[in-house]
C-alpha atoms as a PDB file:
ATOM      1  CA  UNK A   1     199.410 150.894  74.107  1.00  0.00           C
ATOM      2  CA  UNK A   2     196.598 151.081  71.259  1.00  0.00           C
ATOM      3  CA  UNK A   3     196.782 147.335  70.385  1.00  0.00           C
ATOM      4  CA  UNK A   4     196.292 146.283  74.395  1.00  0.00           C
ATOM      5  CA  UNK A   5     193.765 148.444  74.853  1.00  0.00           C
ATOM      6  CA  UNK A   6     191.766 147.606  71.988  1.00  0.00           C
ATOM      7  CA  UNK A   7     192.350 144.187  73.027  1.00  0.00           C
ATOM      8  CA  UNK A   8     191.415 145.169  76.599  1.00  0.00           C
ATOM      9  CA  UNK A   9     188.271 146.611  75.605  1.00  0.00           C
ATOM     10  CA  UNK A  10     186.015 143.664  75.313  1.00  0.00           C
ATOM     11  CA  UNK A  11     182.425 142.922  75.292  1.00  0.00           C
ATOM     12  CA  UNK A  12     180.404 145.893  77.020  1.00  0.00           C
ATOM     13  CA  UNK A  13     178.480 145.716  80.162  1.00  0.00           C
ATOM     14  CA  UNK A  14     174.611 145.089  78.766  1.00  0.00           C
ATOM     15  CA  UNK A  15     173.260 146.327  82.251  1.00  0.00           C
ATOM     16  CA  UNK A  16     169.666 146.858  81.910  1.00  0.00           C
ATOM     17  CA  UNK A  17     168.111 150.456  82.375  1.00  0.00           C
ATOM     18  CA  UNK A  18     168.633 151.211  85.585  1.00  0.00           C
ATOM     19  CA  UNK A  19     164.880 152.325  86.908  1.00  0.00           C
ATOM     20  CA  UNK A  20     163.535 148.908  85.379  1.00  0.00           C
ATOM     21  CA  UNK A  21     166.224 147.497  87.984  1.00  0.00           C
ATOM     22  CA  UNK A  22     165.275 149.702  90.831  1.00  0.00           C
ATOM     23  CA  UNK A  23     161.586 147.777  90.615  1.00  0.00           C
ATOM     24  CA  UNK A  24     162.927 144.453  90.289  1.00  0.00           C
ATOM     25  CA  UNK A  25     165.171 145.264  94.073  1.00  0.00           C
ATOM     26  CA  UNK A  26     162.145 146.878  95.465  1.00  0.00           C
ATOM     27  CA  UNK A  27     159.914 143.549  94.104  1.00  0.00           C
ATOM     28  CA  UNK A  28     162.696 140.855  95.299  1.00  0.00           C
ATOM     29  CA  UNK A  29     162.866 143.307  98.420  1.00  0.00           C
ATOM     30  CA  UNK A  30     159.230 142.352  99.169  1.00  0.00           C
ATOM     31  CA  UNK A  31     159.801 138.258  98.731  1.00  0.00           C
ATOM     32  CA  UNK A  32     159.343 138.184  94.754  1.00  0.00           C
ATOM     33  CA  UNK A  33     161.494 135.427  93.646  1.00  0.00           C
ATOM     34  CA  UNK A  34     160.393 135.870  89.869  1.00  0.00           C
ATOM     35  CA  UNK A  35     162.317 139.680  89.967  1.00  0.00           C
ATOM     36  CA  UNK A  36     165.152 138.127  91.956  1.00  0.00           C
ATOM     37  CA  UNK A  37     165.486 135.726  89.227  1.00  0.00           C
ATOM     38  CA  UNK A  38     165.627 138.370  86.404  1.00  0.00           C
ATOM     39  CA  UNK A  39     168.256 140.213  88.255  1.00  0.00           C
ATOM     40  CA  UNK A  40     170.211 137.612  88.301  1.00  0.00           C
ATOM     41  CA  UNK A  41     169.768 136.560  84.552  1.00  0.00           C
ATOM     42  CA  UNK A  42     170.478 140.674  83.418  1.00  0.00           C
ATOM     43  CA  UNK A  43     173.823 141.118  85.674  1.00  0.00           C
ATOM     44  CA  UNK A  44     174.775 137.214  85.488  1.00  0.00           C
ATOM     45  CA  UNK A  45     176.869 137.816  82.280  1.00  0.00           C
ATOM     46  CA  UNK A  46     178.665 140.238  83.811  1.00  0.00           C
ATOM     47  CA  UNK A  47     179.802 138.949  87.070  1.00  0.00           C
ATOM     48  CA  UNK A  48     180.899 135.934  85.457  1.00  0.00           C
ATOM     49  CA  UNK A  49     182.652 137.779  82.951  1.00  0.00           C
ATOM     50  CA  UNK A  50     184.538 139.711  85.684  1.00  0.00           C
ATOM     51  CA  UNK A  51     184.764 136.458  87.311  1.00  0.00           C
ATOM     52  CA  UNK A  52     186.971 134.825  84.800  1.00  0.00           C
ATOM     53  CA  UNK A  53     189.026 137.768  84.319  1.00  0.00           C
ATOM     54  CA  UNK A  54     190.099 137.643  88.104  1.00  0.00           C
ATOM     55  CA  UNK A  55     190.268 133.978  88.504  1.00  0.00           C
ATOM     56  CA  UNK A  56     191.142 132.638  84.823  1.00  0.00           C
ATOM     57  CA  UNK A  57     188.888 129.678  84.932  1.00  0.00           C
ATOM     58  CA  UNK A  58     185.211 129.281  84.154  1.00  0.00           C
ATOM     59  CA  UNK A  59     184.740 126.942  86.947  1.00  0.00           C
ATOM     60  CA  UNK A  60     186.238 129.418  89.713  1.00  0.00           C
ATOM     61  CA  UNK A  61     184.002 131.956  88.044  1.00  0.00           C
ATOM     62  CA  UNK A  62     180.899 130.155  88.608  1.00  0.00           C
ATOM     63  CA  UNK A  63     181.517 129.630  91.677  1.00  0.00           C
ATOM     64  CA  UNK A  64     182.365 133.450  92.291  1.00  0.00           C
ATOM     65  CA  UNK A  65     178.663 134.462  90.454  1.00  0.00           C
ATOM     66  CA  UNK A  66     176.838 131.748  92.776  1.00  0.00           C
ATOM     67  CA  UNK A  67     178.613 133.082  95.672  1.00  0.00           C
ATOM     68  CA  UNK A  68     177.886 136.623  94.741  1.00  0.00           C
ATOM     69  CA  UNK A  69     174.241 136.242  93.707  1.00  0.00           C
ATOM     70  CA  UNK A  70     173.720 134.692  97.142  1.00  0.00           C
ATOM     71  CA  UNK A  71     175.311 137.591  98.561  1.00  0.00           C
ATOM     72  CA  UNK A  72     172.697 139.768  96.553  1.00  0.00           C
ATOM     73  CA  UNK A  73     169.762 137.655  98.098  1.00  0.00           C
ATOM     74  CA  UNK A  74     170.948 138.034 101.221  1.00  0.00           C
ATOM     75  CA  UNK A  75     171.645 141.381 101.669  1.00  0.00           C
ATOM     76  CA  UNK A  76     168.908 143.268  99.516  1.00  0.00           C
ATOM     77  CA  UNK A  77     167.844 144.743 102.258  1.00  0.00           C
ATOM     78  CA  UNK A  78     171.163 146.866 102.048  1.00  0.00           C
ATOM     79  CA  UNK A  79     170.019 147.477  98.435  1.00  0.00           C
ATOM     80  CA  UNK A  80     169.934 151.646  97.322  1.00  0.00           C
ATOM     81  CA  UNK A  81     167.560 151.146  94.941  1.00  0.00           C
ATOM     82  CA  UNK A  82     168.292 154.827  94.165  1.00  0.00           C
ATOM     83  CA  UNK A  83     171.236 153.819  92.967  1.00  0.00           C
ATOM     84  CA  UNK A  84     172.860 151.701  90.406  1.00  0.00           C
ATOM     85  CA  UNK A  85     173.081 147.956  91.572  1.00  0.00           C
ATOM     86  CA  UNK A  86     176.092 147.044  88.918  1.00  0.00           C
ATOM     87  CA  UNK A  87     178.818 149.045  91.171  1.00  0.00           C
ATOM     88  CA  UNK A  88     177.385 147.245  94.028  1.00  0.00           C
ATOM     89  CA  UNK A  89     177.803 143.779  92.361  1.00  0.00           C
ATOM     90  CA  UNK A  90     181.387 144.568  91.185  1.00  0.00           C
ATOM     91  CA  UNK A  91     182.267 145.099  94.971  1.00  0.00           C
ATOM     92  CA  UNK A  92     180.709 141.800  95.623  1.00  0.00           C
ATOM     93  CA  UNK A  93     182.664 139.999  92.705  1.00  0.00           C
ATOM     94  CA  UNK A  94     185.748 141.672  93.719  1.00  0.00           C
ATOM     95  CA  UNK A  95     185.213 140.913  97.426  1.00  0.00           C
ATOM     96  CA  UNK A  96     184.477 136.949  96.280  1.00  0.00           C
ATOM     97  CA  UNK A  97     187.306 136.375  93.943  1.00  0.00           C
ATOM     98  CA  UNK A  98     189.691 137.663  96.700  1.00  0.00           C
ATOM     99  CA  UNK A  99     188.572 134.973  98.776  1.00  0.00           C
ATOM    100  CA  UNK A 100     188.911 132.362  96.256  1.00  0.00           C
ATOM    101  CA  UNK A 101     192.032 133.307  95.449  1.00  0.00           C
ATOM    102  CA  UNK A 102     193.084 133.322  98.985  1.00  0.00           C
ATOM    103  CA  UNK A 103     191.987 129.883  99.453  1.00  0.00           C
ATOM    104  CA  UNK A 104     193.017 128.174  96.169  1.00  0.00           C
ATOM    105  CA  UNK A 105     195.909 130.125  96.590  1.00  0.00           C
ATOM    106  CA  UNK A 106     195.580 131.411  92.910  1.00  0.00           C
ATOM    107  CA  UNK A 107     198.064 133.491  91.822  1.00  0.00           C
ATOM    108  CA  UNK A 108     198.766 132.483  88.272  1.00  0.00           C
ATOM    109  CA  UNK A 109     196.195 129.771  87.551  1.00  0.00           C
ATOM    110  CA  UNK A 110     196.808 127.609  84.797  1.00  0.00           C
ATOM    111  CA  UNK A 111     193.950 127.473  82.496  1.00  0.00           C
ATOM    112  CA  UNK A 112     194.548 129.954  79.803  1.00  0.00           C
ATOM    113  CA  UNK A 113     193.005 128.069  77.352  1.00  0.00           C
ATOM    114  CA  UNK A 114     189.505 127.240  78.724  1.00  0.00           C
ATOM    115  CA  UNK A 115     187.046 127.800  76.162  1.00  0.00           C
ATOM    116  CA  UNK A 116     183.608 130.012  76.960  1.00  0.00           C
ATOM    117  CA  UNK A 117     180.824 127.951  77.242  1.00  0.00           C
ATOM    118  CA  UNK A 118     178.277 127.782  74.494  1.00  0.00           C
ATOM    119  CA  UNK A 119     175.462 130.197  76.746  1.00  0.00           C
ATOM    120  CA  UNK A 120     178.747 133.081  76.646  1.00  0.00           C
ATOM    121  CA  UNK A 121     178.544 133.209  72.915  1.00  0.00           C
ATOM    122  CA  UNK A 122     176.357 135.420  70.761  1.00  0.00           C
ATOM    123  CA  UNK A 123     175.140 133.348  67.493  1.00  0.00           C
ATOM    124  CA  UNK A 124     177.463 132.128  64.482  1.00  0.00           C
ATOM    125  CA  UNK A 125     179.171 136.080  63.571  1.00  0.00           C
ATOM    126  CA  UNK A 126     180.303 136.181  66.981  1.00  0.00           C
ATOM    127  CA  UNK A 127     181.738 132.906  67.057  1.00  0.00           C
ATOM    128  CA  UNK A 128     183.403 133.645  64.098  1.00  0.00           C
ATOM    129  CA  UNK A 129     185.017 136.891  64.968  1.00  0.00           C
ATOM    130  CA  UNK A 130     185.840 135.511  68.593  1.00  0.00           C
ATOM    131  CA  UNK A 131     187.689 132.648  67.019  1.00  0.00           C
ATOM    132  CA  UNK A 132     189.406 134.718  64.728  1.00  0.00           C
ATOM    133  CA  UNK A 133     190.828 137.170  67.926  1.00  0.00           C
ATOM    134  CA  UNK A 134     191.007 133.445  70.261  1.00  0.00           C
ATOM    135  CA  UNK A 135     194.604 133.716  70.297  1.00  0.00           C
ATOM    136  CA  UNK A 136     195.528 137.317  71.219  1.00  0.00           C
ATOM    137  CA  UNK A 137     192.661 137.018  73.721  1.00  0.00           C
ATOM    138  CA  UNK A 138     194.147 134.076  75.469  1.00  0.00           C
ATOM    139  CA  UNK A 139     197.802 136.263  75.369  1.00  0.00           C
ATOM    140  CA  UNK A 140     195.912 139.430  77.564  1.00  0.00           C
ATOM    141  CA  UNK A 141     194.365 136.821  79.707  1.00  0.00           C
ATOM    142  CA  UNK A 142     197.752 134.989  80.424  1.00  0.00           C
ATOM    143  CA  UNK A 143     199.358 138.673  80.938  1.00  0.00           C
ATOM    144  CA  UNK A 144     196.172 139.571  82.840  1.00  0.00           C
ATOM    145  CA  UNK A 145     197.390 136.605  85.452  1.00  0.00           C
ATOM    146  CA  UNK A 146     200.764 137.601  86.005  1.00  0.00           C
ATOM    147  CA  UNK A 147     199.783 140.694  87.312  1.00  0.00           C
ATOM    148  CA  UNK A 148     199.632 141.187  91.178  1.00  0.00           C
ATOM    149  CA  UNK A 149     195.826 141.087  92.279  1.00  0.00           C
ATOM    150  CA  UNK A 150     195.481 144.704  92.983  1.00  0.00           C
ATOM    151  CA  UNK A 151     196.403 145.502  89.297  1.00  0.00           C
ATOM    152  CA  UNK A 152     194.383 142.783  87.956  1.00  0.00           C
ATOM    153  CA  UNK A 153     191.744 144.285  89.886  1.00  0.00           C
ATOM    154  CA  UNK A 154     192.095 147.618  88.577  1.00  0.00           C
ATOM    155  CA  UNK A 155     192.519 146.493  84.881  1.00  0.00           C
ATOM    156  CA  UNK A 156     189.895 144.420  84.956  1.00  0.00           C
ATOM    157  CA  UNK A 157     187.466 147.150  85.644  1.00  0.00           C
ATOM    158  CA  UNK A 158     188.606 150.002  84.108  1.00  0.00           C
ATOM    159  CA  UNK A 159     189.775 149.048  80.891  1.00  0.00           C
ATOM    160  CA  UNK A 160     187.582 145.564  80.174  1.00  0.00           C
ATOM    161  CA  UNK A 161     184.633 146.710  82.140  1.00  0.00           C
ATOM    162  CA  UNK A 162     184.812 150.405  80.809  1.00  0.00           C
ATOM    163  CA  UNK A 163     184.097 151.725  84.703  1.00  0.00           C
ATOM    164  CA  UNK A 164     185.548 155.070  85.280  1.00  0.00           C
ATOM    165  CA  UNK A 165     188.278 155.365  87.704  1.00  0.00           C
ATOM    166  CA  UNK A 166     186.230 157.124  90.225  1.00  0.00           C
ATOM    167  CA  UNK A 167     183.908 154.357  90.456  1.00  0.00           C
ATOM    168  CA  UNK A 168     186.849 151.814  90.280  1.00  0.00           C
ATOM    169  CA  UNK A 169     188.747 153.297  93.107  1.00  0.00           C
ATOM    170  CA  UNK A 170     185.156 153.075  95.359  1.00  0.00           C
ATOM    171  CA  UNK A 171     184.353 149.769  94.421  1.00  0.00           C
ATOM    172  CA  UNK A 172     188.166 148.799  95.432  1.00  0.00           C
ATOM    173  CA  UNK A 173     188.102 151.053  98.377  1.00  0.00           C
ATOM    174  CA  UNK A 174     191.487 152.816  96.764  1.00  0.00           C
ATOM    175  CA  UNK A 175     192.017 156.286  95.978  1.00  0.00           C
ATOM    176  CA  UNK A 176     191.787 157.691  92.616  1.00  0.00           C
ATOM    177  CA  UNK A 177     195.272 158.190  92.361  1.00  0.00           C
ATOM    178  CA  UNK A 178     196.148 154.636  93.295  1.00  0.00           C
ATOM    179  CA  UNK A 179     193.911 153.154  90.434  1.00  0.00           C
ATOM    180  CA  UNK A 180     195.951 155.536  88.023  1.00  0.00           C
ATOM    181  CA  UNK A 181     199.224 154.066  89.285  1.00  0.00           C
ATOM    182  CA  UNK A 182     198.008 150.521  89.227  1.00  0.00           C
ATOM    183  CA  UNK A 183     196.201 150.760  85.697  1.00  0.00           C
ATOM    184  CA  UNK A 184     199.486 152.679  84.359  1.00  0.00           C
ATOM    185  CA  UNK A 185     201.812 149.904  85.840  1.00  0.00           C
ATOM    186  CA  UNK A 186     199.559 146.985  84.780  1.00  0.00           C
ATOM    187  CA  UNK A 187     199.292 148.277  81.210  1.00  0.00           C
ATOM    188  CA  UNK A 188     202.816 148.697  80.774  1.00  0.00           C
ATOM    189  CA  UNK A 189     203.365 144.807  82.036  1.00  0.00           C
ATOM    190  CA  UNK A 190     200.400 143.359  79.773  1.00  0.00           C
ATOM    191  CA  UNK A 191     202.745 145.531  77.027  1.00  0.00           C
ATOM    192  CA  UNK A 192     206.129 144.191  77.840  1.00  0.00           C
ATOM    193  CA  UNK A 193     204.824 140.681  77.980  1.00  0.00           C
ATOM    194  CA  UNK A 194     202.742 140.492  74.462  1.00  0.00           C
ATOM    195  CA  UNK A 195     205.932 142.375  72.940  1.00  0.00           C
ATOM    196  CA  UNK A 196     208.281 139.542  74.786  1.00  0.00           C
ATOM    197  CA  UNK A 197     205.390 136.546  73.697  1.00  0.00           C
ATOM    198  CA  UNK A 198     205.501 138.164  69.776  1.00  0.00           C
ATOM    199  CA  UNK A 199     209.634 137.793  69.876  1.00  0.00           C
ATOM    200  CA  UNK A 200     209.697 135.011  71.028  1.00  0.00           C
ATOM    201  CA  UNK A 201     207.174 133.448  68.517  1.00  0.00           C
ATOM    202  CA  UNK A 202     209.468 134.748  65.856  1.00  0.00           C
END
């Protein structure tokens, strides 16, 4: 399972240190919209990133971050500032792309393909090495989609995000044990199906 999970493990979370982030809740807390703002630009990469690994399409994606940054707004009252807000935020984006998927009745969306959009790429030596892995990534995203929701789920934060499986199983409101099963399972898929796509391109 090397080659998936190398595959898997894509760009890290860049979450910003978390007592700078405890003053910006306590400031938005207060009514500052300038520190709500740069909350949202230091977590917005990842919850659209998560986004489009649940959904499979930029647009849903935006729409999940909007809805989930609005969530934010609303209930930062609710904030632990004592804690870290990312886990937090992954419940939201969870909690949001299940609803989207519910109503689009996304189960296997179509758009594989979709390019990032220029603001998701890093200068030219990204671009270059992301166009030079475009293809395999568009294979785990495909298998990624075939996978029942739960696993996506569990995939999705555990082996992309790099969460542990402790805070996984909280933010899914699963047992630890559970995760295991579904991140075992949903490996083993992604596996059988890039092993079935290479054959077949042979």
């Amino acid at each position: 399972m090397e080659a998936t999970t190398e595959e898997l493990s894509l760009a890290p979370s860049n979450a910003p240190r978390e007592s700078e982030t405890a003053g910006l809740v306590r400031r938005a807390r207060a009514g500052d919209e300038a520190a709500f703002s740069l909350l949202v630009e230091r977590h917005e990469r990842m919850v659209l990133r998560t986004g489009k690994r649940l959904l499979g399409r930029w647009d849903l994606a935006q729409d999940a971050a909007q809805e989930a940054f609005l969530r934010l707004h609303r209930h930062l009252g609710r904030v632990d500032e004592s804690r870290e807000l990312g886990p937090w935020l992954y419940r939201v984006v969870v909690n949001v792309c299940r609803d989207i998927s519910r109503q689009q009745r996304l189960e296997l969306p179509m758009d594989f393909s979709a390019a990032e959009p220029e603001s998701e790429r890093d200068g030219a030596a990204a671009l270059d090495a992301a166009l030079a892995r475009d293809e395999q990534r568009r294979m785990v995203q495909a298998a990624l989609l075939t996978l029942p929701l739960k696993e996506r789920e569990a995939i999705v934060l555990r082996d992309i995000e790099g969460l542990a499986t402790g805070e996984v199983a909280k933010i899914l409101g699963s047992s630890e044990g559970t995760v295991r099963s579904q991140i075992s399972t949903g490996r083993l898929k992604i596996k059988r199906y890039l092993e079935a796509k290479k054959e077949g391109a042979r």
